[in-house]
PDB file of N, CA and C in Angstrom:
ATOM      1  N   UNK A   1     123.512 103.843  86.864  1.00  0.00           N
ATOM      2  CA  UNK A   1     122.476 102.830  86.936  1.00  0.00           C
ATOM      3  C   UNK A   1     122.813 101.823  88.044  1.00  0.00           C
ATOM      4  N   UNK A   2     121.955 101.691  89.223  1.00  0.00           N
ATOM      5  CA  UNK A   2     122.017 100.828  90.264  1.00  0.00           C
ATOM      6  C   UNK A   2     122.016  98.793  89.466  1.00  0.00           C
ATOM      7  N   UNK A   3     123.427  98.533  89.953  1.00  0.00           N
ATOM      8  CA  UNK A   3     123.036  96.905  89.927  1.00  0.00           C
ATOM      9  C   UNK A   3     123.056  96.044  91.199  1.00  0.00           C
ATOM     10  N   UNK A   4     122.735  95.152  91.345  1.00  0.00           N
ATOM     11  CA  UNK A   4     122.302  94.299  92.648  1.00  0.00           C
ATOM     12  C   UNK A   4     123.558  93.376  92.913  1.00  0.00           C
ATOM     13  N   UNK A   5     123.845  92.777  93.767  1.00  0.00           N
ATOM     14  CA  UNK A   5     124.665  91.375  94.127  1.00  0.00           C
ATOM     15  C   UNK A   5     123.576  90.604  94.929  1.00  0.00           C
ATOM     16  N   UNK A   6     122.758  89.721  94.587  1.00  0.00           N
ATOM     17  CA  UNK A   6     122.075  89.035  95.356  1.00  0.00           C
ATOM     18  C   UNK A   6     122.564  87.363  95.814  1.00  0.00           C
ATOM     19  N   UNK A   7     121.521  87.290  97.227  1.00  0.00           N
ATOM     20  CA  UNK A   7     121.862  85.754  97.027  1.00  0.00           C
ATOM     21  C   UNK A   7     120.261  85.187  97.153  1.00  0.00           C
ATOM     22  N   UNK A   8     120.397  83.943  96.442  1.00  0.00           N
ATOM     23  CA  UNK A   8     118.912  83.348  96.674  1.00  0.00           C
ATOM     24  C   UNK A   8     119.020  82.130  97.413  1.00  0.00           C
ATOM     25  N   UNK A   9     118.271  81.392  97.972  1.00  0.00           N
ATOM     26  CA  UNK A   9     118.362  80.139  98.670  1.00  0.00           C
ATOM     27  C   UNK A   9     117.156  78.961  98.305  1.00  0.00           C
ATOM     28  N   UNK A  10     117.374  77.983  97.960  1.00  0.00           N
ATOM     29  CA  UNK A  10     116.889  76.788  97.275  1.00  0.00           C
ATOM     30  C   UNK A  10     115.213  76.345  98.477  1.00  0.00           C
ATOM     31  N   UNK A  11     114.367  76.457  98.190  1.00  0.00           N
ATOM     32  CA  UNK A  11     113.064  75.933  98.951  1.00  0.00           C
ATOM     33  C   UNK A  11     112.723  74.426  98.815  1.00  0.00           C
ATOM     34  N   UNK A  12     113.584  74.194  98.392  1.00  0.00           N
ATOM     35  CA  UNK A  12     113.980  72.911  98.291  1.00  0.00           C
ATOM     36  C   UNK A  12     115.027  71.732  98.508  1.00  0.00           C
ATOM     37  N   UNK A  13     116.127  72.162  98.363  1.00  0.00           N
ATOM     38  CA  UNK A  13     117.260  71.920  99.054  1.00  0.00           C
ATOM     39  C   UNK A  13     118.195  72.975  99.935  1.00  0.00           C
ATOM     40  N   UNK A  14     118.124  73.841 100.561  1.00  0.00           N
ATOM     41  CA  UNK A  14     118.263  74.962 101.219  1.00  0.00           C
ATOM     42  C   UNK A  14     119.794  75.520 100.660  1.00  0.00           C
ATOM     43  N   UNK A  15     119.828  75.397  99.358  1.00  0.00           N
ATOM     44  CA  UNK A  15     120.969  75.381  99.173  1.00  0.00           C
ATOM     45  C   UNK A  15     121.318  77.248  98.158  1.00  0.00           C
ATOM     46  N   UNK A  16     122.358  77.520  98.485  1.00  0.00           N
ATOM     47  CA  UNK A  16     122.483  79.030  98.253  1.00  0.00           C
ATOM     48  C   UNK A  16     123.093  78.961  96.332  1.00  0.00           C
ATOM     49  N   UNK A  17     122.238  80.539  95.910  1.00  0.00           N
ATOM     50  CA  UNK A  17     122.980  81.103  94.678  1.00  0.00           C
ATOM     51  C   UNK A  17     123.457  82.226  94.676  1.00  0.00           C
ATOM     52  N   UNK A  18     124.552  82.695  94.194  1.00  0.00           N
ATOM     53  CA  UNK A  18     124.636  83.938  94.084  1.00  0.00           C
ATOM     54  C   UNK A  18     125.248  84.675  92.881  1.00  0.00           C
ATOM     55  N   UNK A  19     124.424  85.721  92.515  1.00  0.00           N
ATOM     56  CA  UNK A  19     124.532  86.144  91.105  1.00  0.00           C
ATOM     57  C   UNK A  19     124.543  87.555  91.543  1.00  0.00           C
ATOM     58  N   UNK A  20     124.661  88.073  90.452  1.00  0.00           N
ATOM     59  CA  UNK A  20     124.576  89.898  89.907  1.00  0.00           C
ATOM     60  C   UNK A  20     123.688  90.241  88.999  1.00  0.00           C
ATOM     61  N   UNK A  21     122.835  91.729  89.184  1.00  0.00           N
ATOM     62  CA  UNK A  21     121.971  91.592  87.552  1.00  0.00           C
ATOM     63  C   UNK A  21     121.835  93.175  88.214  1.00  0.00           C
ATOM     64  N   UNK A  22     121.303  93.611  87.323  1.00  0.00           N
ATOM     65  CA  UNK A  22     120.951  95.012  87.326  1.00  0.00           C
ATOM     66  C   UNK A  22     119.035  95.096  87.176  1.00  0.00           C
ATOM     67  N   UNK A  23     118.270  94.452  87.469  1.00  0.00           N
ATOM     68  CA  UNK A  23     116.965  93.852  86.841  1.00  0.00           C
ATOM     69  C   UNK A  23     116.954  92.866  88.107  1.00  0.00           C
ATOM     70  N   UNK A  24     116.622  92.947  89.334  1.00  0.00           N
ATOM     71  CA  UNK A  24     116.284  91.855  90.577  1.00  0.00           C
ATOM     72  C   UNK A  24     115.021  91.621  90.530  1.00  0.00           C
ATOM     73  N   UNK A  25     114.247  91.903  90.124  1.00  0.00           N
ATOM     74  CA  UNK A  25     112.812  90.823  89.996  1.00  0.00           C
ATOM     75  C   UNK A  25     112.782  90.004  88.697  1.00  0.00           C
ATOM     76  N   UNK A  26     113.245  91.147  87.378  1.00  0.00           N
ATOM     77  CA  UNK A  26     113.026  89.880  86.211  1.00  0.00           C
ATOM     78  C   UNK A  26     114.493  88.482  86.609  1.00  0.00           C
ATOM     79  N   UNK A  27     115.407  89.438  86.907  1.00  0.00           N
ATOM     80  CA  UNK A  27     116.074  87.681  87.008  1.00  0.00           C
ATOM     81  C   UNK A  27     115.873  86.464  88.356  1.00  0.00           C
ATOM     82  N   UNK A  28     114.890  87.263  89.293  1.00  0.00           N
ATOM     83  CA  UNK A  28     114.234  86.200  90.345  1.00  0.00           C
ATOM     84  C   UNK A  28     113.110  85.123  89.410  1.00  0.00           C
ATOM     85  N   UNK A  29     112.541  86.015  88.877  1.00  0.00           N
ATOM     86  CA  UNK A  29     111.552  85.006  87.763  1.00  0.00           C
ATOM     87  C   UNK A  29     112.336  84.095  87.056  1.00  0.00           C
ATOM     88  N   UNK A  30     113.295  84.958  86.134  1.00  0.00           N
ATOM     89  CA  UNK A  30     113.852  83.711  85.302  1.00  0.00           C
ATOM     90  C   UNK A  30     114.217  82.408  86.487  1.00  0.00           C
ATOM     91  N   UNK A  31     114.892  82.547  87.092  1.00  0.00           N
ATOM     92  CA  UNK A  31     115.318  81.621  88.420  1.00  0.00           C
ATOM     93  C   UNK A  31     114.014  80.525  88.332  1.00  0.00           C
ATOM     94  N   UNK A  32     112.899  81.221  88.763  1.00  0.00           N
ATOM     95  CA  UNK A  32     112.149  80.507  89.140  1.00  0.00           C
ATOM     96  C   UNK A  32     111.025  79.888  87.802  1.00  0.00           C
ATOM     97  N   UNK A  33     111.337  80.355  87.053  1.00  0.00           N
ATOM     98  CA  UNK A  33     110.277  79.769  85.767  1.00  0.00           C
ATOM     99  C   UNK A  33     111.303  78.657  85.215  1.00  0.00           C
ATOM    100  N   UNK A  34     112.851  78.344  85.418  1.00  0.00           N
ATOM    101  CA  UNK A  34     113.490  77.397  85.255  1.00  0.00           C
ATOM    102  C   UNK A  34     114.462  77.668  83.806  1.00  0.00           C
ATOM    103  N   UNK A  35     114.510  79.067  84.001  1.00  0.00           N
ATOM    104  CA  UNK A  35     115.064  79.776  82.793  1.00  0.00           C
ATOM    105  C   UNK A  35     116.455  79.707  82.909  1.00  0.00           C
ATOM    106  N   UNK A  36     117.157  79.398  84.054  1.00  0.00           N
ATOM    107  CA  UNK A  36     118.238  79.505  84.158  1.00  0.00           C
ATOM    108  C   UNK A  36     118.659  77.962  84.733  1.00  0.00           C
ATOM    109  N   UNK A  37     119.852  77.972  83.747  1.00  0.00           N
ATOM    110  CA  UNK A  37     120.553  76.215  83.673  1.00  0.00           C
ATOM    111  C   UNK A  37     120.661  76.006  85.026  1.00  0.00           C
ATOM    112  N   UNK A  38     121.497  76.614  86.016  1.00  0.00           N
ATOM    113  CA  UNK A  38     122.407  76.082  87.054  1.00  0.00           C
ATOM    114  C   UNK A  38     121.035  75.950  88.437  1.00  0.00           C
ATOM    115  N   UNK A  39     120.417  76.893  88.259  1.00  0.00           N
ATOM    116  CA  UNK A  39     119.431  76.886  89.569  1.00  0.00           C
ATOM    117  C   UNK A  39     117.603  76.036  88.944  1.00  0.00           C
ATOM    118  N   UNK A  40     117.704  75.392  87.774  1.00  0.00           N
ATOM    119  CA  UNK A  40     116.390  75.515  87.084  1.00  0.00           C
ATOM    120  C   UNK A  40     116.089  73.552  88.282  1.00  0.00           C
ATOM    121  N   UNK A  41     116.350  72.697  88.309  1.00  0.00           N
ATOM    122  CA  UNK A  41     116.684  71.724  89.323  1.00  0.00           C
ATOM    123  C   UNK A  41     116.395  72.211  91.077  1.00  0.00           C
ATOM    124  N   UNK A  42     116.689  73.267  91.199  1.00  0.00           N
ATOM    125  CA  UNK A  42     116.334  73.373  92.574  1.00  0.00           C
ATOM    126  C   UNK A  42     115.571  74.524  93.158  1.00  0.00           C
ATOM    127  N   UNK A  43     114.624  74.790  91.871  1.00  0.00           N
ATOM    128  CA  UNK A  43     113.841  75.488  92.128  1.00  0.00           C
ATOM    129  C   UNK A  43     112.753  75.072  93.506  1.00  0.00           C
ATOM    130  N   UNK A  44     111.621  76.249  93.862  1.00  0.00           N
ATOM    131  CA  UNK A  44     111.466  77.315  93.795  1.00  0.00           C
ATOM    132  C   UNK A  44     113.120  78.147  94.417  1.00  0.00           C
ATOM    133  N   UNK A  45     112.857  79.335  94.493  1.00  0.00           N
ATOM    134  CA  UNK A  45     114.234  79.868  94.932  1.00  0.00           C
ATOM    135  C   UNK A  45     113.463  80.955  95.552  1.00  0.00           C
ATOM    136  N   UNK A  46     113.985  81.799  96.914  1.00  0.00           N
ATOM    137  CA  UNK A  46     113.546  82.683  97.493  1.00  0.00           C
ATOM    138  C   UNK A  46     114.950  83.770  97.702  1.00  0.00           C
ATOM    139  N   UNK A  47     114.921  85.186  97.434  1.00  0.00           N
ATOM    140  CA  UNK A  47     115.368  86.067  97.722  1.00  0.00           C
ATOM    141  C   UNK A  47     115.993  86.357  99.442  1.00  0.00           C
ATOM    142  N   UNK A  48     116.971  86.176  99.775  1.00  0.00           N
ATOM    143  CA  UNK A  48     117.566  85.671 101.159  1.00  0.00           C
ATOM    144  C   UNK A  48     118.421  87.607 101.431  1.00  0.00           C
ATOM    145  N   UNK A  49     119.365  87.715 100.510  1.00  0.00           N
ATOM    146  CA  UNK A  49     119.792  89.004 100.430  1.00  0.00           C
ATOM    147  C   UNK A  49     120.044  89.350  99.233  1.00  0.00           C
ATOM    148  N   UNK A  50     120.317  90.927  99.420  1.00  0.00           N
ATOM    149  CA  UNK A  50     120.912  91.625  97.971  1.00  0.00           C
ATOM    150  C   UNK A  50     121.618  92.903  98.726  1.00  0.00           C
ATOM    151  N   UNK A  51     122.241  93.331  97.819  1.00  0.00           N
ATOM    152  CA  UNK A  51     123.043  94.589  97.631  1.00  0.00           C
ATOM    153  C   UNK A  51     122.641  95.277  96.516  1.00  0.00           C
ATOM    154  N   UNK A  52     123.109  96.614  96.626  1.00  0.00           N
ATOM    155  CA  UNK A  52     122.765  97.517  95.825  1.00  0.00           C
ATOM    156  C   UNK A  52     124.322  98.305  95.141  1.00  0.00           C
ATOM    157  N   UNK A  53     124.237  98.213  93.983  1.00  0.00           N
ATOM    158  CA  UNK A  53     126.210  98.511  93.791  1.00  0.00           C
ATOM    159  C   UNK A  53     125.688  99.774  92.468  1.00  0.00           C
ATOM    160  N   UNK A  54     126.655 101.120  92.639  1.00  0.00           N
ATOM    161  CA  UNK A  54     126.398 101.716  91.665  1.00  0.00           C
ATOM    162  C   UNK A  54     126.751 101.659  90.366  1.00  0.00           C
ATOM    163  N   UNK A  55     127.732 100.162  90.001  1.00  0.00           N
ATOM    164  CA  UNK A  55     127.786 100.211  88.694  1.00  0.00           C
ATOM    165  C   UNK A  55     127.663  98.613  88.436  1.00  0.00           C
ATOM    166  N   UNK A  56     127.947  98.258  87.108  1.00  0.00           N
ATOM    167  CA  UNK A  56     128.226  96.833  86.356  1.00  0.00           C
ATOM    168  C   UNK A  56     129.369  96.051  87.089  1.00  0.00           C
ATOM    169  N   UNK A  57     130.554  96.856  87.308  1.00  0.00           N
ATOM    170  CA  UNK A  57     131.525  96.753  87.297  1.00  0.00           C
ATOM    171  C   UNK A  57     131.761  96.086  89.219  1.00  0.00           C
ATOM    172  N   UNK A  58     131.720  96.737  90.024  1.00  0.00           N
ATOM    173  CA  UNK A  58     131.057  97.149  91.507  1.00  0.00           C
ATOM    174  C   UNK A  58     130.823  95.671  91.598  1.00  0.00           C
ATOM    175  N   UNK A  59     129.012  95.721  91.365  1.00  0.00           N
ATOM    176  CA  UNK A  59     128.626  94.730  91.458  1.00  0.00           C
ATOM    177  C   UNK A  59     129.563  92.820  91.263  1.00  0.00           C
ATOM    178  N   UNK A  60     130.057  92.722  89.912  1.00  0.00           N
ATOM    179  CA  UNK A  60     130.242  91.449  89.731  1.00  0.00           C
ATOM    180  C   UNK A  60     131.904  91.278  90.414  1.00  0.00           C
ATOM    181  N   UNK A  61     132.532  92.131  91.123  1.00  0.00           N
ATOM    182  CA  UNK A  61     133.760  92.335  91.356  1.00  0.00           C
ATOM    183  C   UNK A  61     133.248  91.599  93.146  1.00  0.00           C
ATOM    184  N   UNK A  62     132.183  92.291  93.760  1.00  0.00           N
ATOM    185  CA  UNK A  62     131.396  92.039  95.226  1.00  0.00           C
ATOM    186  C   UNK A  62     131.077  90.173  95.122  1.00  0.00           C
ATOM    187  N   UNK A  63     130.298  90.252  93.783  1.00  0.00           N
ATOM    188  CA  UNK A  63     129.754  88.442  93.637  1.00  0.00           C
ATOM    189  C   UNK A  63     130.773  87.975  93.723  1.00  0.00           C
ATOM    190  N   UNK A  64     131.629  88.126  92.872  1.00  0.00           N
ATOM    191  CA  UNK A  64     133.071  87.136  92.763  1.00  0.00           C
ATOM    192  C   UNK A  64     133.770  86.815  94.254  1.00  0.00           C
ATOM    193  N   UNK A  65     133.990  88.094  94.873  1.00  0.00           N
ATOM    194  CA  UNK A  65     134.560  88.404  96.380  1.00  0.00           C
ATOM    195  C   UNK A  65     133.714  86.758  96.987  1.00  0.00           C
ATOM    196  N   UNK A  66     132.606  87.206  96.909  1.00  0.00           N
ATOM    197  CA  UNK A  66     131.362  85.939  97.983  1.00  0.00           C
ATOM    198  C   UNK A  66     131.556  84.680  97.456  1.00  0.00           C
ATOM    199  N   UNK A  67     131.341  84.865  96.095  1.00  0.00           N
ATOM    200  CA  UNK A  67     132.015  83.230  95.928  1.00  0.00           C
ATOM    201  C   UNK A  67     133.627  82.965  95.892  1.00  0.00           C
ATOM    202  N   UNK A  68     134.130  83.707  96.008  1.00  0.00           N
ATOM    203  CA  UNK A  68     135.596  82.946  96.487  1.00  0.00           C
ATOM    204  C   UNK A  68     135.319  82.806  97.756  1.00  0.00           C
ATOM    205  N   UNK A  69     134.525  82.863  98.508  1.00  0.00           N
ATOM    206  CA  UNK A  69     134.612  82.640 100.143  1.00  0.00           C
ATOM    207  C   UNK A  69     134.211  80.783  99.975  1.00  0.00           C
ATOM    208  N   UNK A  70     133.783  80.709  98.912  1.00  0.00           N
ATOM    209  CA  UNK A  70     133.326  79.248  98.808  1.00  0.00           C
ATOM    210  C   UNK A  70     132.854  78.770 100.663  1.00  0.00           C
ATOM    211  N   UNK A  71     132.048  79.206 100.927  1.00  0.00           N
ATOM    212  CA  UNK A  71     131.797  79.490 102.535  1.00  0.00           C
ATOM    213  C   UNK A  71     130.330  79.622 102.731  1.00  0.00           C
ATOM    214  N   UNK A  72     129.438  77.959 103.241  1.00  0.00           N
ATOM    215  CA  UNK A  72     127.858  78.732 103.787  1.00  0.00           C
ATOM    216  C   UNK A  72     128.247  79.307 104.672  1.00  0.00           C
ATOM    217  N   UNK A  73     128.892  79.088 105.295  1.00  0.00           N
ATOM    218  CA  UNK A  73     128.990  80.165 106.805  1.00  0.00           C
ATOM    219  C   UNK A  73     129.096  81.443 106.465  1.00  0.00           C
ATOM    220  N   UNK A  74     129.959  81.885 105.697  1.00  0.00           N
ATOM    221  CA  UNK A  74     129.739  83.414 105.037  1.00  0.00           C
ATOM    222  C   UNK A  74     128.977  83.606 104.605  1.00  0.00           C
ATOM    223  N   UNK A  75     128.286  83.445 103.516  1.00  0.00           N
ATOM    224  CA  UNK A  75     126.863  83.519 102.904  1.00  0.00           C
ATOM    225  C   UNK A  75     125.376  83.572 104.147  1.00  0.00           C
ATOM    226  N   UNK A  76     125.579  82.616 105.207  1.00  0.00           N
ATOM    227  CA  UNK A  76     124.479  82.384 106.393  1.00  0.00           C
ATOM    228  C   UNK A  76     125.059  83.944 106.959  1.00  0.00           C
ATOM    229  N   UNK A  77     126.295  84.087 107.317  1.00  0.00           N
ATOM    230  CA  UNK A  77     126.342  85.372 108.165  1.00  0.00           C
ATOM    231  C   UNK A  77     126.086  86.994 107.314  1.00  0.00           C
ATOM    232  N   UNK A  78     126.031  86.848 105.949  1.00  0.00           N
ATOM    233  CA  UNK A  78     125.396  87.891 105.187  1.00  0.00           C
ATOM    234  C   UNK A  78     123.886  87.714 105.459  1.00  0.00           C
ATOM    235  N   UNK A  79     123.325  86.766 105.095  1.00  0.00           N
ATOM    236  CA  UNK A  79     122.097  86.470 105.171  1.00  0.00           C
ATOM    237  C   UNK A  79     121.487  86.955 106.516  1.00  0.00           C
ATOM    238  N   UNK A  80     121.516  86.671 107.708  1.00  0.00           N
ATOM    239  CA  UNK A  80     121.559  86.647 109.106  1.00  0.00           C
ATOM    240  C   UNK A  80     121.343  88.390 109.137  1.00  0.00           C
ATOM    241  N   UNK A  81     123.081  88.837 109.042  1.00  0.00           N
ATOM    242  CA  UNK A  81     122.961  89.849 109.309  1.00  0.00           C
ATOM    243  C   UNK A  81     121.702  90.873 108.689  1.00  0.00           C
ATOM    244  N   UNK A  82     121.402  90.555 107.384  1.00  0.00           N
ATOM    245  CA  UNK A  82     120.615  91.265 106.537  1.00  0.00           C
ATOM    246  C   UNK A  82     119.196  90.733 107.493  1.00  0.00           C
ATOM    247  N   UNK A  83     118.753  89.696 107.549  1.00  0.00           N
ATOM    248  CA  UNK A  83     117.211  89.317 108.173  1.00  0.00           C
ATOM    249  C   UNK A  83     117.445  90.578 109.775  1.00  0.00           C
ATOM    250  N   UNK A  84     117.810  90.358 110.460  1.00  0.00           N
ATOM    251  CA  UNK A  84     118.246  91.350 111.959  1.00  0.00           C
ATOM    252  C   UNK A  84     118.023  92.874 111.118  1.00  0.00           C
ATOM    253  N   UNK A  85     118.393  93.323 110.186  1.00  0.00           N
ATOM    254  CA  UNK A  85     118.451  94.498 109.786  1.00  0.00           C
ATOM    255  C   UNK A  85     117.176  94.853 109.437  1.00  0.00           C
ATOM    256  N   UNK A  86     116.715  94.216 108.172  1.00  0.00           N
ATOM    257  CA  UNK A  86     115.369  94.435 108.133  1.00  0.00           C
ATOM    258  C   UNK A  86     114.233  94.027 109.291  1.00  0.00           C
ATOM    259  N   UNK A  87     114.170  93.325 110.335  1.00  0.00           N
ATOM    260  CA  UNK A  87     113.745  93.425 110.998  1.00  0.00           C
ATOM    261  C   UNK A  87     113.563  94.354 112.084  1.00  0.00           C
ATOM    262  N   UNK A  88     114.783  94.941 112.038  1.00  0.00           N
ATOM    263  CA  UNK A  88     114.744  96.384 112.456  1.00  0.00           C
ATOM    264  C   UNK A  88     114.460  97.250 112.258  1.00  0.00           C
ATOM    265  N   UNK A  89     114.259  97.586 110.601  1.00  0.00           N
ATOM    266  CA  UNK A  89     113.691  98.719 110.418  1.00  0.00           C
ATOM    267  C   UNK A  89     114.667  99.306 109.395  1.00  0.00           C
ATOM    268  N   UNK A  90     116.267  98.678 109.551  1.00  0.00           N
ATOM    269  CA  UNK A  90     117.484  99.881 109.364  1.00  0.00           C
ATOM    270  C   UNK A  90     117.476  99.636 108.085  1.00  0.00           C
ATOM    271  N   UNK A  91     118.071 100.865 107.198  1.00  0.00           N
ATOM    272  CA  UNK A  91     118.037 100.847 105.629  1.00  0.00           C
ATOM    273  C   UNK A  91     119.733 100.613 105.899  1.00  0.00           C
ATOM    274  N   UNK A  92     119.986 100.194 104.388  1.00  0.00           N
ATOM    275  CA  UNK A  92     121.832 100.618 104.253  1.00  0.00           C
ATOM    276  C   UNK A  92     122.268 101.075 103.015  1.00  0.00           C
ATOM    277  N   UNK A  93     123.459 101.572 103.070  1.00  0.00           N
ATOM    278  CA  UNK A  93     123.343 102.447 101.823  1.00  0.00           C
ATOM    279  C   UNK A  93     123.989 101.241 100.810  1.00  0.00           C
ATOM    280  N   UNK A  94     124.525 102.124  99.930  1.00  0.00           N
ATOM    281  CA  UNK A  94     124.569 101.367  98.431  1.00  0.00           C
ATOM    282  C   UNK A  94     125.903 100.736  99.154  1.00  0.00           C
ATOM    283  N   UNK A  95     125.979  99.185  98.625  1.00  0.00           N
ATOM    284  CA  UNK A  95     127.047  98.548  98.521  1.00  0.00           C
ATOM    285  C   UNK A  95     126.805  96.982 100.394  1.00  0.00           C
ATOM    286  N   UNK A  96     126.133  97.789 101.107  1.00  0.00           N
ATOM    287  CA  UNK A  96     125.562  97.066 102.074  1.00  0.00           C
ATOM    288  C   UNK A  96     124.555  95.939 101.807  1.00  0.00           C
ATOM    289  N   UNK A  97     124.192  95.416 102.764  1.00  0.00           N
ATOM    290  CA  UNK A  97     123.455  94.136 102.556  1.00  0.00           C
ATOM    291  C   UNK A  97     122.146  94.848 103.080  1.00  0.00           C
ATOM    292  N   UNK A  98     121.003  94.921 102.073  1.00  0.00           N
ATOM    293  CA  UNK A  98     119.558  94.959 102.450  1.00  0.00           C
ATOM    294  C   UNK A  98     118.696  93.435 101.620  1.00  0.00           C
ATOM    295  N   UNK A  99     117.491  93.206 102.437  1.00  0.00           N
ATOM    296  CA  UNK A  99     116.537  91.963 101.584  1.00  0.00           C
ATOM    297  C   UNK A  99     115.672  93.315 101.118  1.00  0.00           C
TER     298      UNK A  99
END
């Protein structure tokens, strides 16, 4: 079962989240209906990047990695790289950064 590592970014204070879920649209909603404690304050929230990880495990091991970077600059250069990609056209496989 495919799970995600996403990051979202604040439309309001431009400020970054990043979580794991296996379910990337229902937990963009929760985000944004204010369902969730930590991001419900700086809502709306927009989908910036994600990954695609083939397990539970994968996934929250990748999130953890990004937030120990405690780093916008890392997070902007995932982001970045991913906007250039899809603007290109290019797919990536599992574990890469696609929006």
């Amino acid at each position: 079962m495919v799970y995600f590592v996403y990051i979202l970014q604040s439309l309001k204070d431009h400020s970054y989240y990043v979580g794991s879920t296996q379910d990337l649209d229902e937990r963009i909603n929760r985000h944004n209906q204010g369902r969730s404690k930590y991001t419900k304050a700086k809502r709306p929230w927009e989908l910036v990047f994600r990954e695609e990880h083939p397990d539970k495990s994968s996934a929250i091991k990748r999130e953890s990695e990004i937030k120990r970077k405690k780093s916008s600059q890392f997070i902007e250069s995932l982001v970045s790289t991913s906007r250039m990609a899809m603007r290109e056209g290019r797919e990536f496989p599992a574990g890469d950064s696609v929006i």
